[in-house]
C-alpha atoms as a PDB file:
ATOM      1  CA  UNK A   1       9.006  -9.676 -31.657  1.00  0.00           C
ATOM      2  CA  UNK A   2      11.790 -10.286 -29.969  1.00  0.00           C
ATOM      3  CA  UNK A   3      12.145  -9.444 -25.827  1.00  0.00           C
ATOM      4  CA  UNK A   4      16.315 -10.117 -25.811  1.00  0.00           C
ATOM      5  CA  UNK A   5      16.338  -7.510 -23.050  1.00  0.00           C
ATOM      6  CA  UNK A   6      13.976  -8.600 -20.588  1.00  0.00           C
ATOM      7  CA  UNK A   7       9.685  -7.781 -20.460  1.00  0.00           C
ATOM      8  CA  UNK A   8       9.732  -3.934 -21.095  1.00  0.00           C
ATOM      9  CA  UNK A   9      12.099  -4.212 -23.913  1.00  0.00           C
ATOM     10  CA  UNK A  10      12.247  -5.579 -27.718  1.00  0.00           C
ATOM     11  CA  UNK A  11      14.180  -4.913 -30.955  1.00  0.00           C
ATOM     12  CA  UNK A  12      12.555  -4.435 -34.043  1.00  0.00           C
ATOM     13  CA  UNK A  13      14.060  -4.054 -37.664  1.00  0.00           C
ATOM     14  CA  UNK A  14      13.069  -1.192 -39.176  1.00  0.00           C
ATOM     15  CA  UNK A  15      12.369  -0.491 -42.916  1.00  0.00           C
ATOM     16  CA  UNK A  16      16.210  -1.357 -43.727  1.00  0.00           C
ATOM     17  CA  UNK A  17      16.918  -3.548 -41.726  1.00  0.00           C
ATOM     18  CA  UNK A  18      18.403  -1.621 -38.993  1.00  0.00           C
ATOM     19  CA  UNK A  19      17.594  -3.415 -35.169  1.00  0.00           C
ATOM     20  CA  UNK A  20      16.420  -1.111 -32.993  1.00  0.00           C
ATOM     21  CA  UNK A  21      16.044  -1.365 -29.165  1.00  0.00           C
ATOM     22  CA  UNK A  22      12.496  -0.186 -27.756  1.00  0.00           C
ATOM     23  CA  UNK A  23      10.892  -0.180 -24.339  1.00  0.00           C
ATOM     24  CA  UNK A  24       7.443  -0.503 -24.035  1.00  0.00           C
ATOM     25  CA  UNK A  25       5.909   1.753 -22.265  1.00  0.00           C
ATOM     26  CA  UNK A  26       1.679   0.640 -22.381  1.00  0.00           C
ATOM     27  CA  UNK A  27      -0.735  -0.830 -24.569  1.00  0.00           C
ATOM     28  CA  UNK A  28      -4.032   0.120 -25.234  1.00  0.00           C
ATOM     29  CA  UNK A  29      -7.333  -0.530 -27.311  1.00  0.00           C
ATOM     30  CA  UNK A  30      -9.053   1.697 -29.965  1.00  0.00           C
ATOM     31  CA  UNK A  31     -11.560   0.988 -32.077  1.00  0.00           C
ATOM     32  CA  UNK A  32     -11.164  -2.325 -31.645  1.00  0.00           C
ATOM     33  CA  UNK A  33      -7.400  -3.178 -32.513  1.00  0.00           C
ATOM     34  CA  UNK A  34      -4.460  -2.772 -30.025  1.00  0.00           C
ATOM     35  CA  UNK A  35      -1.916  -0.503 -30.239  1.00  0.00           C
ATOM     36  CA  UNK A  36       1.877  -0.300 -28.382  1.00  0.00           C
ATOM     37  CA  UNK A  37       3.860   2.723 -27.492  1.00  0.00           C
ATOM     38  CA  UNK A  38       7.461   2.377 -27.340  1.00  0.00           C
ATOM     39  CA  UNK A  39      10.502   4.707 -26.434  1.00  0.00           C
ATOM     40  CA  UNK A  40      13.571   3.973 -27.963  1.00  0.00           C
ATOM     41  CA  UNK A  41      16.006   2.521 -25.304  1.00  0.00           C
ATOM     42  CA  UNK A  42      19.605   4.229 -24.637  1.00  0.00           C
ATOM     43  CA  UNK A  43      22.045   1.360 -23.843  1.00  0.00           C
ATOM     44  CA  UNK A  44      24.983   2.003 -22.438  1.00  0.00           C
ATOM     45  CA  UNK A  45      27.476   3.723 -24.373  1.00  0.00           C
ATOM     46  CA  UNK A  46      24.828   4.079 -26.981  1.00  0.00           C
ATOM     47  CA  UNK A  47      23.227   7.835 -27.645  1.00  0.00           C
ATOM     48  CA  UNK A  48      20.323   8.235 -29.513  1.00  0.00           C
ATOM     49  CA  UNK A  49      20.077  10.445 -32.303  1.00  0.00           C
ATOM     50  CA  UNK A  50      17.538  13.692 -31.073  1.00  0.00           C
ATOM     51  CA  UNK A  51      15.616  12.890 -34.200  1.00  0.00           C
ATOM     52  CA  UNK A  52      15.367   9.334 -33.097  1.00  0.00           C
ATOM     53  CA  UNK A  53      14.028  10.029 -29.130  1.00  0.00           C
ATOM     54  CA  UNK A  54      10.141  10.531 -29.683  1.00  0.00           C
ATOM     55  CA  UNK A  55       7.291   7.966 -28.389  1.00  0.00           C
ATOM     56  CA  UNK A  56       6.360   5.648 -31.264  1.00  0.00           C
ATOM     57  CA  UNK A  57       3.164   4.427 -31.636  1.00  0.00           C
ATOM     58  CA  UNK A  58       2.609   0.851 -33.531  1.00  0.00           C
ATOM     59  CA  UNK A  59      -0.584  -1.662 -34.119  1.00  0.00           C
ATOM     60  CA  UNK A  60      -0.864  -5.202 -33.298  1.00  0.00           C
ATOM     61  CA  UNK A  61      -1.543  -6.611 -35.964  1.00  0.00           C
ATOM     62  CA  UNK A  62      -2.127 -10.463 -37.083  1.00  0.00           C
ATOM     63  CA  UNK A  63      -0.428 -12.150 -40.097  1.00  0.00           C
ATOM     64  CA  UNK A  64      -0.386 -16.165 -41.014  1.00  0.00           C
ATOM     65  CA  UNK A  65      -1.223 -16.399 -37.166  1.00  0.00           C
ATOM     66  CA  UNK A  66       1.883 -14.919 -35.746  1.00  0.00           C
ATOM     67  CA  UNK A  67       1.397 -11.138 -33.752  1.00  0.00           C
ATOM     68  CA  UNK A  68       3.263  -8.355 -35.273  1.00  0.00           C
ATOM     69  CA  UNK A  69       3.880  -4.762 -34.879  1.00  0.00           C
ATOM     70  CA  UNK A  70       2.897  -2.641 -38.042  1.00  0.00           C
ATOM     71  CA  UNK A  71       3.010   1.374 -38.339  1.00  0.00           C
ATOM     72  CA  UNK A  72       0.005   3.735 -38.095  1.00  0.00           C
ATOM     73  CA  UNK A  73      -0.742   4.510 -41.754  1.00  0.00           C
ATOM     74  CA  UNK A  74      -3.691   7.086 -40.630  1.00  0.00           C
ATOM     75  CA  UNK A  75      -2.345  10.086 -38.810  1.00  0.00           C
ATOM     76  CA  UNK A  76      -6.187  10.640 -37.216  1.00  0.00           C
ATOM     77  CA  UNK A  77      -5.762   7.270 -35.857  1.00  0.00           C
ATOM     78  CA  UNK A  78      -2.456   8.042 -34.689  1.00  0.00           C
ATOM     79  CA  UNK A  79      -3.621  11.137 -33.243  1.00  0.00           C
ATOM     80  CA  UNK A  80      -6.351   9.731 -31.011  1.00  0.00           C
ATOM     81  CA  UNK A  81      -4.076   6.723 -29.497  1.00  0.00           C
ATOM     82  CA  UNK A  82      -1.442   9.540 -28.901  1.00  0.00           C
ATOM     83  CA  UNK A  83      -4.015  11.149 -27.073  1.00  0.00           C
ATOM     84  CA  UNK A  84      -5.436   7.923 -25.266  1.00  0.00           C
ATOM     85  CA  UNK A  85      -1.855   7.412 -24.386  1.00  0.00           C
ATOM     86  CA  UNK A  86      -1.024  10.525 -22.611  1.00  0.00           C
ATOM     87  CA  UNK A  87      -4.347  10.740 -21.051  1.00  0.00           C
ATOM     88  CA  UNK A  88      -3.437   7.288 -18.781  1.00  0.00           C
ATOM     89  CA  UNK A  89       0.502   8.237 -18.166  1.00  0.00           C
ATOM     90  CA  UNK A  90      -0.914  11.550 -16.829  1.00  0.00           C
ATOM     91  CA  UNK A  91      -3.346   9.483 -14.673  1.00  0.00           C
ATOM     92  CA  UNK A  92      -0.540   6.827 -13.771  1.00  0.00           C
ATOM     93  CA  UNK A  93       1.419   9.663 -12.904  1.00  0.00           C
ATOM     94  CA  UNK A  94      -1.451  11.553 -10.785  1.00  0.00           C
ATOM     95  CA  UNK A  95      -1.638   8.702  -8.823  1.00  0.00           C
END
């Protein structure tokens, strides 16, 4: 992972190899792994496709020692951290 762009913000590579900015918005715990949510970052004279604009939800995951970022494969699992994930930006925002 790679924070070019200061602490809120990394680029990943996507499937094809396509760098992607992201800024992190929280991370949180669920049955015991951790899991990121990200918004993809405009820069400036950059638009983001409306496809493209949604939260995105990745796991922590461990590999030859080194912390990576891996998709959800199980959309209950995604669900629930969606969930978790609203639930404490709507108390953030309550606040």
């Amino acid at each position: 992972m790679s924070e070019d762009f200061g602490p809120n913000f990394i680029t990943l590579t996507d499937e094809d190899g396509k760098e992607i900015v992201m800024e992190h918005i929280s991370t949180l715990e669920y049955e015991g792994a951790q899991y990121c949510m990200f918004l993809p970052a405009e820069l400036e004279g950059e638009e983001i496709p409306e496809e493209e604009m949604g939260y995105v939800i990745l796991q922590i995951v461990e590999e030859d020692g080194e912390e990576l970022l891996a998709s959800v494969d199980d959309e209950a699992v995604e669900e629930a951290v969606y969930n978790l994930f609203m639930e404490e930006l709507f108390e953030e925002e309550e606040e």
